[in-house]
N, C-alpha and C. Protein backbone atom coordinates (compact mmCIF):
# COMPACT_ATOMS: atom_id res chain seq x y z
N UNK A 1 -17.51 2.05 14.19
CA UNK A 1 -17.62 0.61 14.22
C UNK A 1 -18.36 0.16 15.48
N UNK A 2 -18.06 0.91 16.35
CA UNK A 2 -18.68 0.06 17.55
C UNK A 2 -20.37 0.95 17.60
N UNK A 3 -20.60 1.91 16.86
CA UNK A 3 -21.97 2.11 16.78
C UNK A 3 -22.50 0.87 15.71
N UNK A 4 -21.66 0.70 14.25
CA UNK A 4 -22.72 -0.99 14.07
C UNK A 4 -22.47 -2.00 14.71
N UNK A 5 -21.58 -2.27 15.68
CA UNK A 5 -22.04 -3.40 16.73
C UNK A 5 -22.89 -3.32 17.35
N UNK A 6 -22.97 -2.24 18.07
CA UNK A 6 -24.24 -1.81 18.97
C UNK A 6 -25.81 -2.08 17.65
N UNK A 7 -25.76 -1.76 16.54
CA UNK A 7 -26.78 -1.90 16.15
C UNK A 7 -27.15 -3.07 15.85
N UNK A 8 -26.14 -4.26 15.74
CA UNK A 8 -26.20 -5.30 15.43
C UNK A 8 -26.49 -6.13 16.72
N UNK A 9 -26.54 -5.64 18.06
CA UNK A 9 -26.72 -6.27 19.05
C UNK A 9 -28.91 -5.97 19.30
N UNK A 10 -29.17 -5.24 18.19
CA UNK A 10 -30.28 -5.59 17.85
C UNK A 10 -31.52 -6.09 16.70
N UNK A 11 -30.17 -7.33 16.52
CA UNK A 11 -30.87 -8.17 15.10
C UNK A 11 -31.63 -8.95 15.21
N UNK A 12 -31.93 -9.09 16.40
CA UNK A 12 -33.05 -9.56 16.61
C UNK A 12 -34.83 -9.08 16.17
N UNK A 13 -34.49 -8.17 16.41
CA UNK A 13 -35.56 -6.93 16.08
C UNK A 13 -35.40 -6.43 14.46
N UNK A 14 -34.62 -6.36 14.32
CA UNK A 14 -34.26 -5.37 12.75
C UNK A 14 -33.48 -6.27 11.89
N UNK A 15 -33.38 -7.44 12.07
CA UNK A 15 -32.42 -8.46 11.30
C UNK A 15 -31.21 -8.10 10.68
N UNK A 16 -30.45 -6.72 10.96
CA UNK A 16 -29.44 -6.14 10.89
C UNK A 16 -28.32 -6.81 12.18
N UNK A 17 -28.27 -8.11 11.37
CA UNK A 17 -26.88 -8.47 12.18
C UNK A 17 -25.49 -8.17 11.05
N UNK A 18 -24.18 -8.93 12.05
CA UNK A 18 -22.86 -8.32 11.42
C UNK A 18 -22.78 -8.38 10.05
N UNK A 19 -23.44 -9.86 8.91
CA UNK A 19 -23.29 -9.14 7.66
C UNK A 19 -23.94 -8.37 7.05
N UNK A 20 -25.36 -8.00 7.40
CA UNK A 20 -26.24 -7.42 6.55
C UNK A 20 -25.59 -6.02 7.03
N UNK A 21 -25.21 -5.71 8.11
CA UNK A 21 -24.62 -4.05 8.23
C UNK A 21 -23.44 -4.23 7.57
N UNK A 22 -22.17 -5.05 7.21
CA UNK A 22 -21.50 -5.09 6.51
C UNK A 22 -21.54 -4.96 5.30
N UNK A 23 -22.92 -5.62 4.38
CA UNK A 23 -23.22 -5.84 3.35
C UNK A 23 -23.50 -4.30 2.65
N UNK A 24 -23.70 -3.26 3.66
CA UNK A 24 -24.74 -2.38 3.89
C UNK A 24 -23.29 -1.46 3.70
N UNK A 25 -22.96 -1.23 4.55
CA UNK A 25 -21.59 -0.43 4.71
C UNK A 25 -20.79 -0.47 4.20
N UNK A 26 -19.73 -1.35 4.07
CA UNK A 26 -19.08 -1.78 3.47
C UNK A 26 -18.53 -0.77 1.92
N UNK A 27 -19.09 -0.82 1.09
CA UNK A 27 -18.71 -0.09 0.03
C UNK A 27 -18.56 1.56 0.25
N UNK A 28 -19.39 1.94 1.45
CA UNK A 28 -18.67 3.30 1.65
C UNK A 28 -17.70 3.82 2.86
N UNK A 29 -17.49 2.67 3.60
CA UNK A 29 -16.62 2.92 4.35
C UNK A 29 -15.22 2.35 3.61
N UNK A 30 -15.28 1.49 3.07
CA UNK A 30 -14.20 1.31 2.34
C UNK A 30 -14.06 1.60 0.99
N UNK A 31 -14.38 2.63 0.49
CA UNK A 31 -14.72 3.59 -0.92
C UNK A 31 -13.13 3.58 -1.51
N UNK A 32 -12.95 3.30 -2.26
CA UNK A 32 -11.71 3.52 -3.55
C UNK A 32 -11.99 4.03 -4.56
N UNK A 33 -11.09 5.25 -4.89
CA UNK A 33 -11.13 6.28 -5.93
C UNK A 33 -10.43 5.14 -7.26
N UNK A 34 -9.44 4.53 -6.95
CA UNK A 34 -8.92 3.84 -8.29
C UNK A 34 -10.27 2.98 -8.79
N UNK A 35 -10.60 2.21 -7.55
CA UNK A 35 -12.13 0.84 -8.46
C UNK A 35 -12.87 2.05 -8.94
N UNK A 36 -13.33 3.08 -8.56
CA UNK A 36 -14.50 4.03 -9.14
C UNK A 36 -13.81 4.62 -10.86
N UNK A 37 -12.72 5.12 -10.93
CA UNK A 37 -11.77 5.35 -11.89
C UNK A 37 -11.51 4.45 -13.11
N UNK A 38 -11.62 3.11 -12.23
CA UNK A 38 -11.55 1.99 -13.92
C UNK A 38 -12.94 1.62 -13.90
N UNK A 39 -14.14 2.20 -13.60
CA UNK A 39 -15.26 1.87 -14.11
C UNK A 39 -15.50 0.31 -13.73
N UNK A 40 -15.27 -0.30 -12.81
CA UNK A 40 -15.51 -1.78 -11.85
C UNK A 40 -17.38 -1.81 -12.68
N UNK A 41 -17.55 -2.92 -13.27
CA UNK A 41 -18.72 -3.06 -13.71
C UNK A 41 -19.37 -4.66 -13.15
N UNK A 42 -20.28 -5.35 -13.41
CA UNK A 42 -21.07 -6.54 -13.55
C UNK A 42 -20.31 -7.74 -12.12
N UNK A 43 -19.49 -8.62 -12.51
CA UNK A 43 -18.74 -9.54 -11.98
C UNK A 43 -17.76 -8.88 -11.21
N UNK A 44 -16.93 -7.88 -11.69
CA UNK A 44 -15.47 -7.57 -10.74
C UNK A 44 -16.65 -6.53 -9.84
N UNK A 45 -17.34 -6.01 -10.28
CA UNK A 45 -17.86 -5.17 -8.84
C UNK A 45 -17.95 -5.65 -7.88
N UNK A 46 -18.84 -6.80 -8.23
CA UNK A 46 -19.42 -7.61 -7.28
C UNK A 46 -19.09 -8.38 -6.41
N UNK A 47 -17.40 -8.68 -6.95
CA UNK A 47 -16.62 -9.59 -6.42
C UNK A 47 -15.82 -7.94 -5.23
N UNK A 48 -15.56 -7.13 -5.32
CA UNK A 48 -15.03 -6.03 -5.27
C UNK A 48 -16.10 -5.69 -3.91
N UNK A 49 -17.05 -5.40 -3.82
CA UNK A 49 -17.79 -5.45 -2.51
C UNK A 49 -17.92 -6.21 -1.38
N UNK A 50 -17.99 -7.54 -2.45
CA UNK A 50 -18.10 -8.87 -1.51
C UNK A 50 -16.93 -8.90 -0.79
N UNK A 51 -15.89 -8.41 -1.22
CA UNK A 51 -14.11 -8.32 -0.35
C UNK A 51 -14.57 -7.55 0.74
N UNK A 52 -15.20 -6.74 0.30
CA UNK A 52 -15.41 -4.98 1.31
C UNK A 52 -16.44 -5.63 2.65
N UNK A 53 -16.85 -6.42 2.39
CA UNK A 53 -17.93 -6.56 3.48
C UNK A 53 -17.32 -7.80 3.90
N UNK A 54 -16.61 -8.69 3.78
CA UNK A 54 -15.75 -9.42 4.30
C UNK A 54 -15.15 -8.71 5.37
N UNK A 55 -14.37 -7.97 4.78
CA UNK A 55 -13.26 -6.82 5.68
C UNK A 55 -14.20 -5.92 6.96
N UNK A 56 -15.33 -5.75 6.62
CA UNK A 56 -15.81 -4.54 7.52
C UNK A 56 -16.78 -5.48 8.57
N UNK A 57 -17.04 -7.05 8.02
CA UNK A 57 -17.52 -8.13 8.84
C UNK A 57 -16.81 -8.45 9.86
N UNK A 58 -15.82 -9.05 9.33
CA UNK A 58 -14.19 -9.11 10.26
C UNK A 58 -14.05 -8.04 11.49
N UNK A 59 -14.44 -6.98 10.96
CA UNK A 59 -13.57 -5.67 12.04
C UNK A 59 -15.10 -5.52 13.12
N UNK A 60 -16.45 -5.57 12.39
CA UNK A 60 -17.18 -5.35 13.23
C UNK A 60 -17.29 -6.84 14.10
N UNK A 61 -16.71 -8.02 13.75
CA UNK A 61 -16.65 -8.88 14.83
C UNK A 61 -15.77 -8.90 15.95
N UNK A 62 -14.62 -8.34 15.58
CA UNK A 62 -13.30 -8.58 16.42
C UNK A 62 -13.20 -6.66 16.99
N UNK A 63 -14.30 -5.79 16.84
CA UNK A 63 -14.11 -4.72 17.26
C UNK A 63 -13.48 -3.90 18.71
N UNK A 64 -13.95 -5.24 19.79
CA UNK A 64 -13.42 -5.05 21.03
C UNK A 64 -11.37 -5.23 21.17
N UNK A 65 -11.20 -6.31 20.28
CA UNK A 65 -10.09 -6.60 19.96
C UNK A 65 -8.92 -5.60 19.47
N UNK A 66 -9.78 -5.02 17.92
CA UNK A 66 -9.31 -3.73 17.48
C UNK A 66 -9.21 -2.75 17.48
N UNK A 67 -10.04 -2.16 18.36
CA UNK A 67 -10.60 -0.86 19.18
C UNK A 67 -10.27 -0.74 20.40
């Protein structure tokens, strides 16, 4: 986590700030064998990521906090 902060402290340059590395990450850092198992398709995927990069947005903001 604190290596994508650090990368995000150059979004200036690479426009990889906290959500687009979230957006980015997100589904494999927070990987679930059950969503892969019921076949998550179209709408619930989507909604199903968008949680995931919420969560990994959150942690890479408050990382000093949680770390």
């Amino acid at each position: 986590m604190r290596h994508l902060l650090r990368m995000a402290s150059f979004s200036s340059q690479t426009n990889m700030h906290t959500r687009n590395l979230a957006i980015v990450w997100a589904p494999n850092l927070l990987r679930s064998k059950d969503i892969e198992a019921t076949g998550f398709n179209g709408t619930a995927a989507f909604m199903e990521v968008r949680v995931q990069s919420i969560v990994v947005e959150f942690i890479l903001t408050h990382v000093e906090q949680l770390f």
